[in-house]
PDB file of N, CA and C in Angstrom:
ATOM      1  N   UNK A   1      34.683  37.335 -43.156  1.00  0.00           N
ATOM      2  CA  UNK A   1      36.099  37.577 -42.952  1.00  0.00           C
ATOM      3  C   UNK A   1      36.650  36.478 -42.048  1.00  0.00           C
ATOM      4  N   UNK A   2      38.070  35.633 -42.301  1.00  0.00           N
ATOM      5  CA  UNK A   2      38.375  35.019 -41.108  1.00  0.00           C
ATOM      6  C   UNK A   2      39.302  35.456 -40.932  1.00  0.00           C
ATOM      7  N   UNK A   3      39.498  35.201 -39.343  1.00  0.00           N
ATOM      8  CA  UNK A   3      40.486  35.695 -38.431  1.00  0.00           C
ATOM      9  C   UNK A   3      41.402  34.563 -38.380  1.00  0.00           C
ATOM     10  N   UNK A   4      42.321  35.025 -37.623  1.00  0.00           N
ATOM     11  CA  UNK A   4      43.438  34.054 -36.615  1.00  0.00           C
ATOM     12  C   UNK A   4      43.230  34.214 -35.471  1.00  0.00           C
ATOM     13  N   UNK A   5      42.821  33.247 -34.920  1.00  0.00           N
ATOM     14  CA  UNK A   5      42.732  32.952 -33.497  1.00  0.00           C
ATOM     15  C   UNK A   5      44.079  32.855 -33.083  1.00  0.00           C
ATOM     16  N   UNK A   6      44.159  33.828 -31.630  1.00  0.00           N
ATOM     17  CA  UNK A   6      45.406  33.735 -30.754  1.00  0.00           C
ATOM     18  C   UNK A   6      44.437  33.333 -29.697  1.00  0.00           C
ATOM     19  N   UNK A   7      44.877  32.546 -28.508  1.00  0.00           N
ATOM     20  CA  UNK A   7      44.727  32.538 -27.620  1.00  0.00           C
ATOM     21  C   UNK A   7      45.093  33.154 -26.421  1.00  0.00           C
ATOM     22  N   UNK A   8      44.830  34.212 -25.430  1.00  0.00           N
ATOM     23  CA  UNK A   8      45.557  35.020 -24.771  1.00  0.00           C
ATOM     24  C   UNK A   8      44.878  34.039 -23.235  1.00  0.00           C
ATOM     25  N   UNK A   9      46.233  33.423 -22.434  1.00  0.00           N
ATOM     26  CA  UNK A   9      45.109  33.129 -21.160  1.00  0.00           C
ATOM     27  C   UNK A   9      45.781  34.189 -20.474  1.00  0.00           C
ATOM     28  N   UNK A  10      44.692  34.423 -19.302  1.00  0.00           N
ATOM     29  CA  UNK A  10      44.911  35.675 -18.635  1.00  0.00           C
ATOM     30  C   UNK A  10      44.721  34.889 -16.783  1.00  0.00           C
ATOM     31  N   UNK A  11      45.491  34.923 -15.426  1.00  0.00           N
ATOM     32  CA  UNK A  11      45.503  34.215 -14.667  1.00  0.00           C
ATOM     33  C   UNK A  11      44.159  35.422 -13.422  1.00  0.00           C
ATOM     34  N   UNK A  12      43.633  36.630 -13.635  1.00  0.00           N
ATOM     35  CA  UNK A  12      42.873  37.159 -13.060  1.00  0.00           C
ATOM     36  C   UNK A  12      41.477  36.886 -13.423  1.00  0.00           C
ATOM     37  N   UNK A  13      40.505  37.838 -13.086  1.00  0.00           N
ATOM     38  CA  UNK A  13      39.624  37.523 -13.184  1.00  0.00           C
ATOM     39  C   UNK A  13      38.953  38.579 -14.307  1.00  0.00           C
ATOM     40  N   UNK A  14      39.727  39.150 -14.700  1.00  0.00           N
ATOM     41  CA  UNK A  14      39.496  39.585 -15.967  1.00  0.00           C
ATOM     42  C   UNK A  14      40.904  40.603 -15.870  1.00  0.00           C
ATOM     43  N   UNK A  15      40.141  41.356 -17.273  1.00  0.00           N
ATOM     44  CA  UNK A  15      41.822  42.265 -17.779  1.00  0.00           C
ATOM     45  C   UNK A  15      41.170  43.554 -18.261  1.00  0.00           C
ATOM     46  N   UNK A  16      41.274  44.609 -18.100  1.00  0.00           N
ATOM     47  CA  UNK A  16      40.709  45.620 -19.226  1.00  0.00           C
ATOM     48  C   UNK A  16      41.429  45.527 -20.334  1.00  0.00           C
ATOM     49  N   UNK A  17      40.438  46.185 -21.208  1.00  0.00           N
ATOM     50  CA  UNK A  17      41.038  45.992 -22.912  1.00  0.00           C
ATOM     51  C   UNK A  17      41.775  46.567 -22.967  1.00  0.00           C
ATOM     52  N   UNK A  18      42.600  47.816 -22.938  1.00  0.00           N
ATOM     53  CA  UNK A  18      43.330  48.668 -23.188  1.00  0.00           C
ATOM     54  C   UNK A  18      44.547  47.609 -22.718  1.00  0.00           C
ATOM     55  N   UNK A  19      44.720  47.150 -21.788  1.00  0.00           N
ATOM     56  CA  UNK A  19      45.556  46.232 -21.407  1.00  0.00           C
ATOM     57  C   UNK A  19      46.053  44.827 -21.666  1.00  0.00           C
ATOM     58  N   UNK A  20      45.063  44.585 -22.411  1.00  0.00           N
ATOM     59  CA  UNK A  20      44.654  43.230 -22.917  1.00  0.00           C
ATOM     60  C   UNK A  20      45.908  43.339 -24.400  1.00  0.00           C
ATOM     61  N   UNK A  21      45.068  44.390 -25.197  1.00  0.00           N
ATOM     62  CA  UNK A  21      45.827  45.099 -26.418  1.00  0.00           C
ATOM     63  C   UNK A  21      47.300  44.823 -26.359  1.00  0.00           C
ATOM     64  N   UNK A  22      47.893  45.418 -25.338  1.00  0.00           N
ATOM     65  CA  UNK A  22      49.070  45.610 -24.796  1.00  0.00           C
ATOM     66  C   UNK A  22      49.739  44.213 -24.235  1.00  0.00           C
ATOM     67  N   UNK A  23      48.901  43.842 -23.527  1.00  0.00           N
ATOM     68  CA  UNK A  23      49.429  42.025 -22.975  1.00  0.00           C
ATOM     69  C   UNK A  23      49.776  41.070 -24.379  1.00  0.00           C
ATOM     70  N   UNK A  24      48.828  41.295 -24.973  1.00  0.00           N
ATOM     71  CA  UNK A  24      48.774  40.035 -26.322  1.00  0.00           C
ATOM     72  C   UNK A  24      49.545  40.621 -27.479  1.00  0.00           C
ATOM     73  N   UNK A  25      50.499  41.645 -27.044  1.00  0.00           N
ATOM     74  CA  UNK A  25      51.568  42.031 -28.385  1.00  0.00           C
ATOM     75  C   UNK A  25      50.619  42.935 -29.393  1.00  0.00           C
ATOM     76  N   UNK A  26      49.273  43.416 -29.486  1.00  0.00           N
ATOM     77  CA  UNK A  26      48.539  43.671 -30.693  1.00  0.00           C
ATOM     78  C   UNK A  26      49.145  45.478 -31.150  1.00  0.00           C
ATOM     79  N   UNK A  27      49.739  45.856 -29.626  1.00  0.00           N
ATOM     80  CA  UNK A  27      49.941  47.727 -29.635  1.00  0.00           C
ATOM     81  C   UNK A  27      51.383  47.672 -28.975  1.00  0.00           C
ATOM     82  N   UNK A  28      52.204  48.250 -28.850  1.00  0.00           N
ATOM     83  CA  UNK A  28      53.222  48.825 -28.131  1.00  0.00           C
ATOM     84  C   UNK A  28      53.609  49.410 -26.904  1.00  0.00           C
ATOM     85  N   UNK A  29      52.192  50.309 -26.609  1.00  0.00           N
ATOM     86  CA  UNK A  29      51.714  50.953 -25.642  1.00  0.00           C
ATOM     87  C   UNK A  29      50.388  51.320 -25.511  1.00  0.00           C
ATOM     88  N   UNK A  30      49.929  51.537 -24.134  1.00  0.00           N
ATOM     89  CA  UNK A  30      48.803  52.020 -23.616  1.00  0.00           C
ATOM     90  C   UNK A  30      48.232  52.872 -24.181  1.00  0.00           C
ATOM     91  N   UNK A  31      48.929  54.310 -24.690  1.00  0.00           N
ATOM     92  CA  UNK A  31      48.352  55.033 -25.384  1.00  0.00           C
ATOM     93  C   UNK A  31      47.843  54.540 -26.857  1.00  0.00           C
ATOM     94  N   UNK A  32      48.412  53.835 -27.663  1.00  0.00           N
ATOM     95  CA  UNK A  32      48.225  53.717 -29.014  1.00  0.00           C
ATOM     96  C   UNK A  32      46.968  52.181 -28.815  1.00  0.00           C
ATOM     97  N   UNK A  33      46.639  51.850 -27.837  1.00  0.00           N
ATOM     98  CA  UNK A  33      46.133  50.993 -27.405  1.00  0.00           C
ATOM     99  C   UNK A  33      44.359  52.000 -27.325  1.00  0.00           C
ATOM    100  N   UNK A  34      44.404  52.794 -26.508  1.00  0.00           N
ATOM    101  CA  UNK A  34      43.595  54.062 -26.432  1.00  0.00           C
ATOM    102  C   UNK A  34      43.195  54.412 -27.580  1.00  0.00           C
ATOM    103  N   UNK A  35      43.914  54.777 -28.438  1.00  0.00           N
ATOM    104  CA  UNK A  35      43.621  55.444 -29.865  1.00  0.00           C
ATOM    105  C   UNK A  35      42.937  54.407 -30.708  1.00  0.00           C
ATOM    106  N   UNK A  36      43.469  53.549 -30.594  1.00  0.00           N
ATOM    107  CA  UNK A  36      43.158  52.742 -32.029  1.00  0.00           C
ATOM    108  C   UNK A  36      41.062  52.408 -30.860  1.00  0.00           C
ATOM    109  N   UNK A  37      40.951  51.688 -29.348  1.00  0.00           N
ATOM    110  CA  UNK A  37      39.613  51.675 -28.998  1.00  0.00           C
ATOM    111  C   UNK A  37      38.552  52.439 -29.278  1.00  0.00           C
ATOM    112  N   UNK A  38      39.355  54.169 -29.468  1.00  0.00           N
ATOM    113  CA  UNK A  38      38.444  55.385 -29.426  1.00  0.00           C
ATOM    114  C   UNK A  38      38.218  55.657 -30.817  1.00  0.00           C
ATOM    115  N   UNK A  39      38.967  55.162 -31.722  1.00  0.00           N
ATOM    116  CA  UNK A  39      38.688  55.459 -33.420  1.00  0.00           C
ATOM    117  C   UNK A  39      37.785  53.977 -33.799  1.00  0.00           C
ATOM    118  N   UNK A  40      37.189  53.181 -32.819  1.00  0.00           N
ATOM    119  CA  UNK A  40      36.023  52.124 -33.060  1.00  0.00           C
ATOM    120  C   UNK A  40      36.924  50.923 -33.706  1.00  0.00           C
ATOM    121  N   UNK A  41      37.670  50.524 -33.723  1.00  0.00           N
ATOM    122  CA  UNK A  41      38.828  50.032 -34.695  1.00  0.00           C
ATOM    123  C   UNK A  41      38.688  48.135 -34.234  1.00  0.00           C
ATOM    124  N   UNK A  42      38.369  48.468 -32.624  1.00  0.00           N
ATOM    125  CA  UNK A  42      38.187  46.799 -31.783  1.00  0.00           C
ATOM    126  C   UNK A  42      36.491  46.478 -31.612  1.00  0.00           C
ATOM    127  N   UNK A  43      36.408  45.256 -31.780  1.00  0.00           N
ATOM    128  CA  UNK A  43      35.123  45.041 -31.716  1.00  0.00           C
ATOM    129  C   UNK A  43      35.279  43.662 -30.383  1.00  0.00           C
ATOM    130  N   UNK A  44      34.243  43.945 -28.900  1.00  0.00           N
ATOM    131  CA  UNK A  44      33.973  43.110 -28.059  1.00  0.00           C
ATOM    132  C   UNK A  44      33.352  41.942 -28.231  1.00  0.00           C
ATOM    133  N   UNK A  45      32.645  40.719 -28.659  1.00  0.00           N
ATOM    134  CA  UNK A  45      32.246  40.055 -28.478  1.00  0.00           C
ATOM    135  C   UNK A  45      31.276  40.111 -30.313  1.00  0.00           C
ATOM    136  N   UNK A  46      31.731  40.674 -31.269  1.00  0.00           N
ATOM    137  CA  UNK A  46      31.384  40.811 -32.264  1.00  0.00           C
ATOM    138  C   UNK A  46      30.378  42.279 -32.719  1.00  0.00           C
ATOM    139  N   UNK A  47      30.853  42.978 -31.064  1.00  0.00           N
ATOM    140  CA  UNK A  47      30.319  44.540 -31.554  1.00  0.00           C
ATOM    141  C   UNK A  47      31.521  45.602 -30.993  1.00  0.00           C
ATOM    142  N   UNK A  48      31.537  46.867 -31.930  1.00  0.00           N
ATOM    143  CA  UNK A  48      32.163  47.690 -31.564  1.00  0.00           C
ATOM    144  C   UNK A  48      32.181  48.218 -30.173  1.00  0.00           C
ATOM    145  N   UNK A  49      33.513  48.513 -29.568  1.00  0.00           N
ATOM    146  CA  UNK A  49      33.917  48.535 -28.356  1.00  0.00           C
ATOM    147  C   UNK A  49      34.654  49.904 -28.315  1.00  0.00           C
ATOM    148  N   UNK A  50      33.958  51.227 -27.360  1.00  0.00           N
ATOM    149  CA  UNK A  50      35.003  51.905 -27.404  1.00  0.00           C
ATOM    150  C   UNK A  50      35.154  52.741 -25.760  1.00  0.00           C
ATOM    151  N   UNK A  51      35.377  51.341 -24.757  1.00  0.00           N
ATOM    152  CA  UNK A  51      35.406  51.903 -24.130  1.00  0.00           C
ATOM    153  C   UNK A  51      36.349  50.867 -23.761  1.00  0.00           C
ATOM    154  N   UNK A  52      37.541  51.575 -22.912  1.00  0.00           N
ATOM    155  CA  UNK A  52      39.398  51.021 -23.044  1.00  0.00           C
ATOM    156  C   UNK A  52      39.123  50.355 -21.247  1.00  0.00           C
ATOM    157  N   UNK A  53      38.374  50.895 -20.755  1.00  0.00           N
ATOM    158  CA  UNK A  53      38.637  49.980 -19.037  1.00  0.00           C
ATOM    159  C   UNK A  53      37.495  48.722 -19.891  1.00  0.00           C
ATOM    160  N   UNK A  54      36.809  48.454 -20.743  1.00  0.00           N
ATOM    161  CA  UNK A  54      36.298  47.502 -20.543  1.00  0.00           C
ATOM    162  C   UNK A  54      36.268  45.947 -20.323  1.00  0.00           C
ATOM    163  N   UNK A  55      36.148  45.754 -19.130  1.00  0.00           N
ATOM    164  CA  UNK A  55      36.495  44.329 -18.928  1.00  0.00           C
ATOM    165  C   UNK A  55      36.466  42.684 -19.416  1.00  0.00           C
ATOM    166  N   UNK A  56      37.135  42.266 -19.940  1.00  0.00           N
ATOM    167  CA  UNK A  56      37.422  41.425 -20.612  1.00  0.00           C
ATOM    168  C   UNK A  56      37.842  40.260 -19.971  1.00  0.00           C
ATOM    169  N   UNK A  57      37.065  39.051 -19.895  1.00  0.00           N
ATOM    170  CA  UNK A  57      36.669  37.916 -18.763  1.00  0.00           C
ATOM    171  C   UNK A  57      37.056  36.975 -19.744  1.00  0.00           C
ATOM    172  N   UNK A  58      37.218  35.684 -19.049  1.00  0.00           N
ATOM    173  CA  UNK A  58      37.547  34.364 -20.277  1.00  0.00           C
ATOM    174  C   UNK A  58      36.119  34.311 -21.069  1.00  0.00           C
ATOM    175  N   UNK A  59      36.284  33.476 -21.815  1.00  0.00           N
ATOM    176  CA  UNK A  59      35.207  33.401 -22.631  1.00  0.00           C
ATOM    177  C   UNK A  59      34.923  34.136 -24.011  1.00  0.00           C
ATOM    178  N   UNK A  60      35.521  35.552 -23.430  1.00  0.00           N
ATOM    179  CA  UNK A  60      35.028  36.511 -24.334  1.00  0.00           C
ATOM    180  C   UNK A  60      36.204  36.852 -25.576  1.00  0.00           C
ATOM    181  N   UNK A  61      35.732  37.160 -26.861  1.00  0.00           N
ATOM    182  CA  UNK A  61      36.622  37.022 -28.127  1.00  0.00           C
ATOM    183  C   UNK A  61      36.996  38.738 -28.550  1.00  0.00           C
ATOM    184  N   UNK A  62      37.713  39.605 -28.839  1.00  0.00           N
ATOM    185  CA  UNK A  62      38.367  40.720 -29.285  1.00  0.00           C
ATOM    186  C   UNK A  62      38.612  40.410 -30.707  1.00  0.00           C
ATOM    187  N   UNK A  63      38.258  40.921 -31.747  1.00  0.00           N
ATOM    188  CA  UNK A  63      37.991  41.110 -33.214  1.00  0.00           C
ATOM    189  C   UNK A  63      39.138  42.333 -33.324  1.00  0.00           C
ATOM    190  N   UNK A  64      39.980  42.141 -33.988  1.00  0.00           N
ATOM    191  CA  UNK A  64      40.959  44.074 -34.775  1.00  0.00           C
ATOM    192  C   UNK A  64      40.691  43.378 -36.375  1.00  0.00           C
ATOM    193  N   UNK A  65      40.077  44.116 -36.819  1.00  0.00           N
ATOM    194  CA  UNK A  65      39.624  43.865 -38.270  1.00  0.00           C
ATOM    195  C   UNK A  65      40.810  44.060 -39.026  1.00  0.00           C
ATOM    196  N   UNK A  66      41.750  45.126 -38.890  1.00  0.00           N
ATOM    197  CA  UNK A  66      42.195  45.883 -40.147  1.00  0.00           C
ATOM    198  C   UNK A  66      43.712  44.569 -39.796  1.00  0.00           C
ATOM    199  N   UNK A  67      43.480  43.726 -38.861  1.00  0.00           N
ATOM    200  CA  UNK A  67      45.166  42.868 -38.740  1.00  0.00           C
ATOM    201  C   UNK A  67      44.204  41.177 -38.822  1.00  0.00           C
ATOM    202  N   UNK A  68      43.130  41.437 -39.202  1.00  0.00           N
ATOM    203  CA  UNK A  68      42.124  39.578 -39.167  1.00  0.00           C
ATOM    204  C   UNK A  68      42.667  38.857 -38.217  1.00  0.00           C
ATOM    205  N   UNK A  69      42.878  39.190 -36.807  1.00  0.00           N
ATOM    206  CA  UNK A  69      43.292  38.501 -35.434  1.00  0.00           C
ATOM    207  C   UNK A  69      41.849  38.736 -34.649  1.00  0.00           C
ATOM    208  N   UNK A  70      41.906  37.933 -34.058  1.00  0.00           N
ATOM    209  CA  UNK A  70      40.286  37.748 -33.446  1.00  0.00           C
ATOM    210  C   UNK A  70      41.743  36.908 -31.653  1.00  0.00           C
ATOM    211  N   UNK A  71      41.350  37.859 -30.784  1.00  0.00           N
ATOM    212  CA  UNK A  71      42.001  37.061 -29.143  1.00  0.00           C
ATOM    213  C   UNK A  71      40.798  36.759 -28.569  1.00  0.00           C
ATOM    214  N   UNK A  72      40.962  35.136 -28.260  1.00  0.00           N
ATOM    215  CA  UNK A  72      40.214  34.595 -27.271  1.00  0.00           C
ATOM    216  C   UNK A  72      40.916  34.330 -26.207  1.00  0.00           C
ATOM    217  N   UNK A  73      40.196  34.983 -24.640  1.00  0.00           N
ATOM    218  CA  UNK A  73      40.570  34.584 -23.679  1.00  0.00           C
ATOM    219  C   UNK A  73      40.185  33.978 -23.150  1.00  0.00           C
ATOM    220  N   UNK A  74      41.228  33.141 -22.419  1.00  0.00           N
ATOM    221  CA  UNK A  74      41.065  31.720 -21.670  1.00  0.00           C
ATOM    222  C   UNK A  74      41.601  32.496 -20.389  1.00  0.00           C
TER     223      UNK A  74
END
């Protein structure tokens, strides 16, 4: 499958995902940000992710399959 790379830079030292979702335009809100982590829907670093504080550092890539956007943070 290929994606589209967005680039999201982030100026901390990391971001949780649930927030991340929400920063990079992908959800609307926090909650629907929640839902879509807990129905397995985001994948961390090329594995399923379903936990929404999980921290998300540069380097690391966010996969949403069902929109072929893959966010790398810088």
């Amino acid at each position: 499958m290929t994606y589209k790379q967005r680039e999201v830079k982030i100026t901390s030292e990391f971001i949780k995902l649930d927030q991340l979702l929400k920063f990079a335009g992908i959800v609307e809100t926090g909650g629907i940000g929640k839902e879509i982590i807990l129905e397995e829907r985001i994948k961390v670093n090329g594995e399923i992710c379903t936990m929404r504080g999980k921290k998300i550092r540069a380097g690391d890539k966010v996969q949403i399959d069902e929109i072929k956007t893959e966010l790398v943070v810088k």
